[in-house]
N, C-alpha and C. Protein backbone atom coordinates (compact mmCIF):
# COMPACT_ATOMS: atom_id res chain seq x y z
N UNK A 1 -11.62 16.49 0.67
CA UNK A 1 -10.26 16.05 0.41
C UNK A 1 -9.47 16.18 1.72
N UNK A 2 -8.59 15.29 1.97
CA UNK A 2 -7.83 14.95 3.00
C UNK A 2 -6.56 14.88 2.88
N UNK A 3 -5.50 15.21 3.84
CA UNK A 3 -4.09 15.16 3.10
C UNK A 3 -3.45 14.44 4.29
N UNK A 4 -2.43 14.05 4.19
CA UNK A 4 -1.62 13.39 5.45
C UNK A 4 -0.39 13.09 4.95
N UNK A 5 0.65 13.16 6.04
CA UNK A 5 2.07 12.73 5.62
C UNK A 5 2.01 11.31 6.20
N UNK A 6 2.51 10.11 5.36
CA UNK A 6 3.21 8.71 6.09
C UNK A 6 4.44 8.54 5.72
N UNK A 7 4.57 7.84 7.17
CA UNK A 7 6.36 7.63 7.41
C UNK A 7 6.09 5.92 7.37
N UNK A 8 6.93 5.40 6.40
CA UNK A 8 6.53 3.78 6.92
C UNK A 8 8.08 2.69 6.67
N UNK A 9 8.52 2.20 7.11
CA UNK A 9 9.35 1.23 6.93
C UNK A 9 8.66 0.23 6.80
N UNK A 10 9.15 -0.68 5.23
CA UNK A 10 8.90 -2.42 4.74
C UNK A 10 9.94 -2.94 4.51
N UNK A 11 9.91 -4.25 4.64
CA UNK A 11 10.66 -5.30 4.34
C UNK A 11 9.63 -6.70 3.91
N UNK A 12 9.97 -7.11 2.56
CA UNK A 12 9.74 -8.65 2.17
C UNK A 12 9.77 -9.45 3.50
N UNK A 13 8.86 -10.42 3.34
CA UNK A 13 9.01 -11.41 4.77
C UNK A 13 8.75 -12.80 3.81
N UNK A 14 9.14 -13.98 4.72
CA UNK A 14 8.29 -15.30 3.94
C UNK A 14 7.32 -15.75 4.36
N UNK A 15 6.38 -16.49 3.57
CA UNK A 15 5.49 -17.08 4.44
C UNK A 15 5.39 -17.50 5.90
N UNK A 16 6.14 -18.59 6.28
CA UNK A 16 6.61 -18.55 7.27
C UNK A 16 6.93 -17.70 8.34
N UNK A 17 7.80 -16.57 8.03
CA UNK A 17 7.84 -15.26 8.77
C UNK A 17 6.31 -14.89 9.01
N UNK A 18 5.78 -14.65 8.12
CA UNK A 18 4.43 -14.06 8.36
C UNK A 18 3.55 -14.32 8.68
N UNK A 19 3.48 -16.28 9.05
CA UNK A 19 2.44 -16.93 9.93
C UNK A 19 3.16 -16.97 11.19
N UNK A 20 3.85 -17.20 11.69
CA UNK A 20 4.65 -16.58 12.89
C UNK A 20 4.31 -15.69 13.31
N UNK A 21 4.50 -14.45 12.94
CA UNK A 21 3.87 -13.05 13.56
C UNK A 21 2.76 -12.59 13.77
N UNK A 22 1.75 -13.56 12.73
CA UNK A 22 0.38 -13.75 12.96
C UNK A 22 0.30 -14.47 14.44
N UNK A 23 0.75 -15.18 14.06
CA UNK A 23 0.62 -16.26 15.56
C UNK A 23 0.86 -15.56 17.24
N UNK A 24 2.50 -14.88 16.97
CA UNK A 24 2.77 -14.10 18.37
C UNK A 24 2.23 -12.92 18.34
N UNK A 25 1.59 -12.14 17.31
CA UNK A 25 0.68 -10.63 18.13
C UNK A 25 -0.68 -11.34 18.10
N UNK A 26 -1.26 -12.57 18.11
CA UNK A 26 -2.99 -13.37 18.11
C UNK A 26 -3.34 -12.31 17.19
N UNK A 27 -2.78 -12.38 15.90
CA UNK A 27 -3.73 -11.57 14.69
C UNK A 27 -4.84 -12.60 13.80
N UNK A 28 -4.37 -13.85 13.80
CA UNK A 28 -4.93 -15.25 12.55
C UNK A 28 -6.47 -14.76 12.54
N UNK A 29 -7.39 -13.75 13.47
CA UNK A 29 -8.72 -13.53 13.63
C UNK A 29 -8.74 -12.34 13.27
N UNK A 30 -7.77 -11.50 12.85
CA UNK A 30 -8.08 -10.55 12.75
C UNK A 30 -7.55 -9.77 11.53
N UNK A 31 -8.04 -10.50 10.15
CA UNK A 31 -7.50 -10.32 9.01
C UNK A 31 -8.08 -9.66 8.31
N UNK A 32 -8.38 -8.34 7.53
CA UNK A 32 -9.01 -7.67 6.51
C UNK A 32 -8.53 -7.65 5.28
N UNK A 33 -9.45 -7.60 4.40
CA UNK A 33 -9.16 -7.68 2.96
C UNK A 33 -9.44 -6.09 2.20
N UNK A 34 -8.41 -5.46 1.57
CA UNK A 34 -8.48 -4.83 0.66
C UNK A 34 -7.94 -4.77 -0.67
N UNK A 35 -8.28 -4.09 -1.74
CA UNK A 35 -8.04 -4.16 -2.91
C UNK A 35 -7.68 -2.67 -3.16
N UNK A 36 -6.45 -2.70 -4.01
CA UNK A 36 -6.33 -1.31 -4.60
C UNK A 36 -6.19 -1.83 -6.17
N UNK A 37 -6.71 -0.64 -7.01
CA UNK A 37 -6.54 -0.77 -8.38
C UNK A 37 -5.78 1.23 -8.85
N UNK A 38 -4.96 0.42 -9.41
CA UNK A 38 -3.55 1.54 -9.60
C UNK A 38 -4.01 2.08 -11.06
N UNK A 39 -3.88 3.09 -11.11
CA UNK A 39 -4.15 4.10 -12.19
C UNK A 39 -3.00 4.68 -13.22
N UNK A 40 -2.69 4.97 -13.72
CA UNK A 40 -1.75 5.85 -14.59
C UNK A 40 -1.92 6.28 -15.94
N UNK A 41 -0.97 6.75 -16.22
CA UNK A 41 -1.30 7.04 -18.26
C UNK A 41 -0.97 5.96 -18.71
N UNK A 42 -1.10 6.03 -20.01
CA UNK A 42 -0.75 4.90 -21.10
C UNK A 42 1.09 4.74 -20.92
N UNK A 43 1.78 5.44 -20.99
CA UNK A 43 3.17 5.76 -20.77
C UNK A 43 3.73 5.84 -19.49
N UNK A 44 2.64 5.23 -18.57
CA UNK A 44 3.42 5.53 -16.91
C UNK A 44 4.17 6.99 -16.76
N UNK A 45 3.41 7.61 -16.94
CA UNK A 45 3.88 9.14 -16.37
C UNK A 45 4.22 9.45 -14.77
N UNK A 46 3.20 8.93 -13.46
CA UNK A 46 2.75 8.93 -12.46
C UNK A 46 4.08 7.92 -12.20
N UNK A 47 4.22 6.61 -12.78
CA UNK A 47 5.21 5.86 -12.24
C UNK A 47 6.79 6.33 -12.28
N UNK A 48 6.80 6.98 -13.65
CA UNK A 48 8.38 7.68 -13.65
C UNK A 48 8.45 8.83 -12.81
N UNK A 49 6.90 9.63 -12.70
CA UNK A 49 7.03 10.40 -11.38
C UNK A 49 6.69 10.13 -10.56
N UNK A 50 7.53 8.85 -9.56
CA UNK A 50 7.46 7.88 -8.52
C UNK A 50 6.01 8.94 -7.81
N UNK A 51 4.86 8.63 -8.11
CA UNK A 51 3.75 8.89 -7.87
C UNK A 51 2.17 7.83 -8.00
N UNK A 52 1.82 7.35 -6.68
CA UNK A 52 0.86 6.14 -7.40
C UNK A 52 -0.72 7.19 -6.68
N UNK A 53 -1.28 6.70 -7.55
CA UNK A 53 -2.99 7.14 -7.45
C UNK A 53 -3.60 5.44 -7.78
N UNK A 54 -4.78 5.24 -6.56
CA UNK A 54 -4.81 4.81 -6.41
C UNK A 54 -6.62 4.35 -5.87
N UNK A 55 -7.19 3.69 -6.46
CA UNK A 55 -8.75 3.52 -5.16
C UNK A 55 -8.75 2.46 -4.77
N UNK A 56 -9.03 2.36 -3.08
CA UNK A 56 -8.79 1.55 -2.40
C UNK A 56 -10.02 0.79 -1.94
N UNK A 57 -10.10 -0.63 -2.07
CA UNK A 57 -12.10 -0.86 -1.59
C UNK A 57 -11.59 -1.65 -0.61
N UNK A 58 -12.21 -1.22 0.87
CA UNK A 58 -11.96 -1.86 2.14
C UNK A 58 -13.42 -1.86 2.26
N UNK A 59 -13.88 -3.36 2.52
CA UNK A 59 -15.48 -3.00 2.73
C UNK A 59 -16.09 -2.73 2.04
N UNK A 60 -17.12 -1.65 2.04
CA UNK A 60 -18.16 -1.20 1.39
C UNK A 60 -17.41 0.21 0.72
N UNK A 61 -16.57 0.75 1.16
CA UNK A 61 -15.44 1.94 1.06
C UNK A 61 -14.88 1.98 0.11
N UNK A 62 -14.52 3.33 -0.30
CA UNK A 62 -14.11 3.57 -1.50
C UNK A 62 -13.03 4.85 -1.34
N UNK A 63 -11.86 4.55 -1.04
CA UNK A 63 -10.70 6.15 -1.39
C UNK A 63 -10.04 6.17 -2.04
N UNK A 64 -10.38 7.27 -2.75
CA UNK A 64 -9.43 7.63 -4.24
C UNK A 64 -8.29 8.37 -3.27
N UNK A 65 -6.62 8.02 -3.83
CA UNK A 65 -5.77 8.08 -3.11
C UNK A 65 -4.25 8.64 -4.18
N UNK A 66 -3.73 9.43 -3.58
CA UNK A 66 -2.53 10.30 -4.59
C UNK A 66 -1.22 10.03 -3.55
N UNK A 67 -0.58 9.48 -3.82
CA UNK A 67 0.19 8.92 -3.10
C UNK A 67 1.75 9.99 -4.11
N UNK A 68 2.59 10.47 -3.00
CA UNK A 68 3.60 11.36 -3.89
C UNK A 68 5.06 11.31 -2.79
N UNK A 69 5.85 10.84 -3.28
CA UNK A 69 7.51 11.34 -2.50
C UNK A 69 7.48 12.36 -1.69
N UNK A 70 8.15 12.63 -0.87
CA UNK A 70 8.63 13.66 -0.14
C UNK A 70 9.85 13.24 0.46
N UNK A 71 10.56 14.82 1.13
CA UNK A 71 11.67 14.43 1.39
C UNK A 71 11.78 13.68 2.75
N UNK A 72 10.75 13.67 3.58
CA UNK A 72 10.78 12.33 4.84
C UNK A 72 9.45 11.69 4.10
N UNK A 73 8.98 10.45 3.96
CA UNK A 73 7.92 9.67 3.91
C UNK A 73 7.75 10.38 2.44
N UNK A 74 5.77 10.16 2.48
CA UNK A 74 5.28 10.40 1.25
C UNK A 74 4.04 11.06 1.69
N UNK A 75 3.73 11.72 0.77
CA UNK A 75 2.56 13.03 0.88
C UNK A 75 1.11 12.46 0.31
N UNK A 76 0.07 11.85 1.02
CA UNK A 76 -0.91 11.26 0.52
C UNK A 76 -2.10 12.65 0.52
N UNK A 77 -3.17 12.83 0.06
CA UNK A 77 -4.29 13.25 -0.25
C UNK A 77 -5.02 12.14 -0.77
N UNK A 78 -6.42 12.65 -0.20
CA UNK A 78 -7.70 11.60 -0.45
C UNK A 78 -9.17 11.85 -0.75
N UNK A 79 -9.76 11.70 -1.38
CA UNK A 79 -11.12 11.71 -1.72
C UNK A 79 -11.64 10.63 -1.23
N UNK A 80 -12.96 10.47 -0.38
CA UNK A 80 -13.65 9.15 -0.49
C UNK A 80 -14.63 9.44 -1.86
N UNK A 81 -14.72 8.37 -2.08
CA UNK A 81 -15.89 8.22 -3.70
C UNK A 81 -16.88 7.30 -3.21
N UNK A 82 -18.03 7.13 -3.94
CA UNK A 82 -18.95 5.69 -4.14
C UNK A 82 -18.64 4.61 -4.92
N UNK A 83 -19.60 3.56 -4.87
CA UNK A 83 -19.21 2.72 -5.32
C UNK A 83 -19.46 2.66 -6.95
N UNK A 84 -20.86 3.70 -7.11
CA UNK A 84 -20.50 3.88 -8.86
C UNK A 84 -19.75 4.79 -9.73
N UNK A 85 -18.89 6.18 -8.80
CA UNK A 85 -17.81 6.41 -9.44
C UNK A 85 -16.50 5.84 -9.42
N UNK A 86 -16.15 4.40 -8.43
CA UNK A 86 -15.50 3.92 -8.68
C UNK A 86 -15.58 2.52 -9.46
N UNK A 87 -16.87 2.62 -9.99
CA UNK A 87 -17.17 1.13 -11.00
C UNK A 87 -16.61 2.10 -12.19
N UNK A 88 -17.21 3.61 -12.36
CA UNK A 88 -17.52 4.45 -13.75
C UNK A 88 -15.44 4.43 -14.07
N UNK A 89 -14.83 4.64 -12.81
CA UNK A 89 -13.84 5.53 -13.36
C UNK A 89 -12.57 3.80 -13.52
N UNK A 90 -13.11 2.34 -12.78
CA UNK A 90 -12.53 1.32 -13.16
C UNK A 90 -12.79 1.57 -15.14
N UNK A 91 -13.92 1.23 -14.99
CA UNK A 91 -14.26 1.27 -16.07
C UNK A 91 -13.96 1.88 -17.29
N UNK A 92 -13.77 3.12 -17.52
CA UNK A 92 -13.54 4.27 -18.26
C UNK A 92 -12.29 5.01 -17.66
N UNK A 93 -11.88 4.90 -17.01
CA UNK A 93 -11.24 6.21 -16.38
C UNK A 93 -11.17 7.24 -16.05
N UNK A 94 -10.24 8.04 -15.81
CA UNK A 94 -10.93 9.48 -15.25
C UNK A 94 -9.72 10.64 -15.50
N UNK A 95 -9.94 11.86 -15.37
CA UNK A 95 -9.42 12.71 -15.54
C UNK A 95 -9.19 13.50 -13.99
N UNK A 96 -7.95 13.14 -13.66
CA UNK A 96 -7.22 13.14 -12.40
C UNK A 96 -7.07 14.32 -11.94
N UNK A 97 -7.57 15.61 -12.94
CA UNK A 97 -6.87 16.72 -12.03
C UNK A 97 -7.86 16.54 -10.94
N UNK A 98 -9.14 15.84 -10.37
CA UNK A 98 -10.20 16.14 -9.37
C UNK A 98 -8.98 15.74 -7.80
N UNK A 99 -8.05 15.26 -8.36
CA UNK A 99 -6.71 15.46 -7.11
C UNK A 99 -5.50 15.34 -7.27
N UNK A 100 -5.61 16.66 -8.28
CA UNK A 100 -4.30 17.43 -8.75
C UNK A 100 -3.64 16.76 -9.55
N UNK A 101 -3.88 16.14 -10.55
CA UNK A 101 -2.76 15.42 -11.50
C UNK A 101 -3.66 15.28 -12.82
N UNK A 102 -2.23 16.46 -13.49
CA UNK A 102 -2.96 16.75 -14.75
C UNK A 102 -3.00 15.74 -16.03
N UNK A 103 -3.64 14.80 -16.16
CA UNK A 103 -3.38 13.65 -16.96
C UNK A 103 -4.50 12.63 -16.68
N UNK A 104 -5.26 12.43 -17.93
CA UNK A 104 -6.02 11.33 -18.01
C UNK A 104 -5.69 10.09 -17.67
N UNK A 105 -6.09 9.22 -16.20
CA UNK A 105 -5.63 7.98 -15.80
C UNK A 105 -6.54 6.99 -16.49
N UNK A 106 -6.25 5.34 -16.89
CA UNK A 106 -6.98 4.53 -16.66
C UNK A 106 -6.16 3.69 -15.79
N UNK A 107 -7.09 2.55 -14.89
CA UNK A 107 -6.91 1.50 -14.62
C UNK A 107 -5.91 0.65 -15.11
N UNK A 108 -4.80 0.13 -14.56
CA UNK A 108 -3.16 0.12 -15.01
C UNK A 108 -3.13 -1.59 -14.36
N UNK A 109 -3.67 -2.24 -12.92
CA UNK A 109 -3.38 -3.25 -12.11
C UNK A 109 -4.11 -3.13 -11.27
N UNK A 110 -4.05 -4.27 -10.78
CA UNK A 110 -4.54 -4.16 -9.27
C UNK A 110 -4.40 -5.53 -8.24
N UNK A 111 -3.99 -5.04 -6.95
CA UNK A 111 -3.88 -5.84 -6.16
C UNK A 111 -4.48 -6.04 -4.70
N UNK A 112 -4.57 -7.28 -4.25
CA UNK A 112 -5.87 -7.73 -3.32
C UNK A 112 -4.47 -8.10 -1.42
N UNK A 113 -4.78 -7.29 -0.86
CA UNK A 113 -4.13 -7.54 0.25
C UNK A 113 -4.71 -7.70 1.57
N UNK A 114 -4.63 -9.30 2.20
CA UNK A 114 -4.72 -9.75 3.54
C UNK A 114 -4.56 -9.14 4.50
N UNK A 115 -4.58 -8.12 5.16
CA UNK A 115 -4.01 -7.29 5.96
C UNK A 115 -4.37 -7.38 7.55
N UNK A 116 -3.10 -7.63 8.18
CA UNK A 116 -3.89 -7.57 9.53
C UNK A 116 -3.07 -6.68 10.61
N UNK A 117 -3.50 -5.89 11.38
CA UNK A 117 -2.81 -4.80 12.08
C UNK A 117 -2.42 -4.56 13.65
N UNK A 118 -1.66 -4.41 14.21
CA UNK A 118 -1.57 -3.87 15.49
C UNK A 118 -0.45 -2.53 16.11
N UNK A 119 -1.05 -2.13 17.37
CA UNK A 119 -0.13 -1.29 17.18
C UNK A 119 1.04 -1.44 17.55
N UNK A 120 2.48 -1.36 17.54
CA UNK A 120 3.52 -1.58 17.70
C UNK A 120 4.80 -0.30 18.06
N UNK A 121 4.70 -0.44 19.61
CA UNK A 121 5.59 0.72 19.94
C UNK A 121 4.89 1.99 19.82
N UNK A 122 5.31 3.01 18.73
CA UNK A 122 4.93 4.22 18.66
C UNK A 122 4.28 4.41 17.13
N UNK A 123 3.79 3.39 16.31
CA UNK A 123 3.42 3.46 15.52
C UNK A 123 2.49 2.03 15.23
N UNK A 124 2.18 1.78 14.09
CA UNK A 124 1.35 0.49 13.67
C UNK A 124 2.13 -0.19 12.81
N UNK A 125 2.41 -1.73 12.91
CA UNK A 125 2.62 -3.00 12.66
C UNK A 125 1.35 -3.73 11.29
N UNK A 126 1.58 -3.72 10.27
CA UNK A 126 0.58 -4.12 9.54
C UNK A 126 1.34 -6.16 8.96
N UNK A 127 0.85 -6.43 8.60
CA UNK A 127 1.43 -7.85 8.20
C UNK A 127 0.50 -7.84 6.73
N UNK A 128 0.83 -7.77 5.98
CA UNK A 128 0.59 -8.00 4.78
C UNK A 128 0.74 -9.61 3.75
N UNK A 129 -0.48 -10.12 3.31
CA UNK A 129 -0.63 -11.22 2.44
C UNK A 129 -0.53 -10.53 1.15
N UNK A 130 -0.34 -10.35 0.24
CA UNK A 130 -0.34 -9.63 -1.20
C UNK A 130 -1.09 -10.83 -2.53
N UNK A 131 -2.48 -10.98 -3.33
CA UNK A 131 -2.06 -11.46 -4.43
C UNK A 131 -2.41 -10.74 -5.47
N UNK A 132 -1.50 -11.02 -6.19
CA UNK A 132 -2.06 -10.29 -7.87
C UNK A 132 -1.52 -11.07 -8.95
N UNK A 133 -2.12 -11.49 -9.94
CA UNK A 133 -2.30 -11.78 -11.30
C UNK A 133 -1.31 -13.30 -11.15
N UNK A 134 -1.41 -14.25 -10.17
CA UNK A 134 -1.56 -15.50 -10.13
C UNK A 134 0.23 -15.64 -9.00
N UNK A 135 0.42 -14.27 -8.37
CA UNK A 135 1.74 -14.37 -7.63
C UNK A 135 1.09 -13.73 -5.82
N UNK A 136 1.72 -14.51 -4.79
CA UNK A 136 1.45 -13.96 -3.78
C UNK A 136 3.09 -13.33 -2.85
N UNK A 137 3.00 -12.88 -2.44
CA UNK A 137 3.75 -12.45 -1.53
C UNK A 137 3.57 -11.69 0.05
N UNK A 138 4.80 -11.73 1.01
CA UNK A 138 4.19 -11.29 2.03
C UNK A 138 5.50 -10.32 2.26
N UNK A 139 4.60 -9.47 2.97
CA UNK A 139 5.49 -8.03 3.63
C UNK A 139 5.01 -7.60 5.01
N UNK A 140 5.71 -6.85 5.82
CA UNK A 140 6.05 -5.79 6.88
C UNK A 140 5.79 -4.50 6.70
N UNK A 141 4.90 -4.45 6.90
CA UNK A 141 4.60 -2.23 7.21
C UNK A 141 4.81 -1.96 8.48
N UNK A 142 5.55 -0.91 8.74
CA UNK A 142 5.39 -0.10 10.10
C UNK A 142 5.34 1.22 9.78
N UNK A 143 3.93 1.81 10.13
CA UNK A 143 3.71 2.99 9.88
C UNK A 143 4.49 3.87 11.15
N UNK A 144 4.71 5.02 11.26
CA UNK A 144 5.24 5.90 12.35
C UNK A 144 4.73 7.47 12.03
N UNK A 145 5.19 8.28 13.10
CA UNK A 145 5.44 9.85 13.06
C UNK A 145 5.95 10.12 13.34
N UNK A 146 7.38 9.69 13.75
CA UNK A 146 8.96 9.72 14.00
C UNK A 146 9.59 8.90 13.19
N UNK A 147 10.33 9.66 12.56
CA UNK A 147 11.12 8.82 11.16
C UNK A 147 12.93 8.20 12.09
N UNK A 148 12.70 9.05 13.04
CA UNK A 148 14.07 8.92 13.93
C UNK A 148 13.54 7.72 15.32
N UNK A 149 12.46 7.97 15.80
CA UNK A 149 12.45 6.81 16.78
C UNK A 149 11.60 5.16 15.69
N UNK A 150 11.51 5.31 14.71
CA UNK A 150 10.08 4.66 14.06
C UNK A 150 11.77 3.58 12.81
N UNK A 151 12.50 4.18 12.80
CA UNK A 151 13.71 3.85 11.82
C UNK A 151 14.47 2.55 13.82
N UNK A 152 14.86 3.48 14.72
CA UNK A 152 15.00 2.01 15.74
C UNK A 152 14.24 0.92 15.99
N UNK A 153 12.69 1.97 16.17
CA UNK A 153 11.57 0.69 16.37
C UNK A 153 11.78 -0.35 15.27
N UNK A 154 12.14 -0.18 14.12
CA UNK A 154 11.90 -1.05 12.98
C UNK A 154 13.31 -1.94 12.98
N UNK A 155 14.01 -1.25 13.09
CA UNK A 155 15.42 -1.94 13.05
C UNK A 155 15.43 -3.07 14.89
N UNK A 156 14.99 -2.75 15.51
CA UNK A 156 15.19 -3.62 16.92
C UNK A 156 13.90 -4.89 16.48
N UNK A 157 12.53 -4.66 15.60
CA UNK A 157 11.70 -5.73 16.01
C UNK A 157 12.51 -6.63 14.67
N UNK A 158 12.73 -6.23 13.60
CA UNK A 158 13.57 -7.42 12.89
C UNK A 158 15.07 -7.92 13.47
N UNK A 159 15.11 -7.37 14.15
CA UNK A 159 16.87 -8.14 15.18
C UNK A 159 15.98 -9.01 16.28
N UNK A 160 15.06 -8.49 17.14
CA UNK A 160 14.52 -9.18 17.90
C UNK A 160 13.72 -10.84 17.35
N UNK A 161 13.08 -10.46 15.48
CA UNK A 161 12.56 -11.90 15.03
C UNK A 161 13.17 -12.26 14.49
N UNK A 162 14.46 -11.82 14.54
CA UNK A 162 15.28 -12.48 13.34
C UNK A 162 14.83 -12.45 11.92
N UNK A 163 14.46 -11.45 11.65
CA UNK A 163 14.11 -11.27 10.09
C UNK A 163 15.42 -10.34 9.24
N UNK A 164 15.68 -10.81 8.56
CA UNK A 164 16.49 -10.31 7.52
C UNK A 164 15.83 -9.38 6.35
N UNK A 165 16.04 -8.06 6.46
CA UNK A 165 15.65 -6.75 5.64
C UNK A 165 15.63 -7.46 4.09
N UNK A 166 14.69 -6.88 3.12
CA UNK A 166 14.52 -7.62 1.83
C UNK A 166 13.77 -6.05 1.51
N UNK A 167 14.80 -5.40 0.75
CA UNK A 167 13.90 -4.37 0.38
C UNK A 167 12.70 -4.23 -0.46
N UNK A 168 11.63 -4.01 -0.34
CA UNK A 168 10.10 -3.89 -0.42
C UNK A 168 9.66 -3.23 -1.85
N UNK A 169 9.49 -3.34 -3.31
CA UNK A 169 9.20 -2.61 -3.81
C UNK A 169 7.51 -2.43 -3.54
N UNK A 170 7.41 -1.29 -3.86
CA UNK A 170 5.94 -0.44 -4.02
C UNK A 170 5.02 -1.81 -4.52
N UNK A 171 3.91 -1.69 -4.04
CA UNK A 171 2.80 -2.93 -4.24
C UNK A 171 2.72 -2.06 -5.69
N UNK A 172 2.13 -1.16 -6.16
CA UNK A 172 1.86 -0.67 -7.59
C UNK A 172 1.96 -1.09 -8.46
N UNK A 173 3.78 -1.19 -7.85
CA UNK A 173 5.02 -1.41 -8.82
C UNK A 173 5.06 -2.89 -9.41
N UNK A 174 4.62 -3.62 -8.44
CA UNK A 174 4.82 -5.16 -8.04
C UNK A 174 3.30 -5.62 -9.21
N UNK A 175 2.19 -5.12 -8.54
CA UNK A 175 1.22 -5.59 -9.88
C UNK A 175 1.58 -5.39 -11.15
N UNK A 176 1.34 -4.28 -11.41
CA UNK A 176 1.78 -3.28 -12.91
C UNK A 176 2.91 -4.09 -13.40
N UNK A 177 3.61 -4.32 -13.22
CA UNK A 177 5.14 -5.70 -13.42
C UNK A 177 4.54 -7.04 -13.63
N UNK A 178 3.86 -7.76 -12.83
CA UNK A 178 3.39 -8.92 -12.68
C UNK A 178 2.73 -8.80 -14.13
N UNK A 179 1.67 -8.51 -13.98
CA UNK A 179 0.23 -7.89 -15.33
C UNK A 179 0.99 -7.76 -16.65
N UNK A 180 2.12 -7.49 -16.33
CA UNK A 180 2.67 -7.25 -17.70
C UNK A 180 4.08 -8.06 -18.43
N UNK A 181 3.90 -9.23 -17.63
CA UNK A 181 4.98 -10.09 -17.86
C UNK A 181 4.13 -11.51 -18.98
C-alpha cells in the first residue's frame, strides 16, 4: 500500500481548446488510454463522504485507489491488484476495509479517459478526452506540490490560452450522474 498527497487544479475545456493544446505541447502521439470503474455502496456513502475508490486499468495495470479530501488537495492510498481480482471484485464486489473503508463496495460507473501528459512548469499538464455512457467531454489537470506557486502556474497558462475557468466536477461524479440519467 502506497499513500500520496495530490494538489491538482481543473477546468472544463472544449474540444477545440483541447485539440489546440494537443497541437502546441506535440502531444496528438502521445495519447494513453485509461479506464477507472468507481465503486461505492448502494446509498453512495463514499460520495456524500466526498470520497471516491476507485480501480484504475492503464495497460496491463491494475490500482485499486481511495481517493479522500483534505484540507490542501486530497489524500490518495493505493494497492496495485491483478487482473483477476479486479475482474472478481468488477464483478461481485468487495469489502473495502482491505483500504480502510468500512463498507461493502460494488461497481457504481465507469469511465474511459484519453489522456495525454507533459510536464508544465513545476508540476504536470494532463489534457484529458473523457467518455462515459454515450457523453464525451474534455478537461485540464495540473498536478503540483505547491498549492501556492501551482494555483499562479494554473491561473497564468489559462490567461496566456485564453481559456476561460469552467469548474470541473469529479470524473466519478460525472459517470455515476450520466449512468443514471
Amino acid at each position: 500500500m502506497t499513500q500520496n498527497k495530490e494538489i491538482e487544479f481543473k477546468t472544463f475545456i472544449t474540444e477545440a481548446e483541447y485539440n489546440n493544446l494537443l497541437k502546441e505541447f506535440d502531444l496528438e502521439n502521445n495519447i494513453f488510454d485509461q479506464t477507472n470503474y468507481y465503486f461505492d455502496t448502494p446509498d453512495t456513502k463514499l460520495m456524500n463522504e466526498k470520497t471516491v475508490l476507485r480501480i484504475r486499468k492503464k495497460g496491463s495495470n491494475y490500482k485499486l485507489t481511495k481517493k479522500t479530501r483534505a484540507e490542501v488537495g486530497a489524500d490518495e492510498t493505493h494497492i496495485l491488484i491483478n487482473k483477476e481480482k479486479a475482474d472478481d471484485f468488477l464483478a461481485n464486489g468487495f469489502d473495502a476495509s482491505i483500504i480502510g473503508i468500512p463498507y461493502f463496495v460494488k461497481n457504481i460507473a465507469q469511465l474511459t479517459t484519453h489522456r495525454a501528459s507533459t510536464p508544465y512548469k513545476d508540476g504536470t499538464l494532463f489534457l484529458d478526452k473523457s467518455e462515459y455512457y454515450g457523453h464525451v467531454d474534455y478537461e485540464i489537470e495540473y498536478e503540483v506540490d505547491d498549492i501556492r506557486q501551482g494555483t499562479k502556474d494554473f491561473e497564468n497558462f489559462l490567461d496566456t490560452y485564453k481559456i476561460t475557468y469552467k469548474e470541473s466536477i469529479r470524473k466519478s461524479k460525472r459517470a455515476y450522474d450520466y449512468r443514471n440519467k
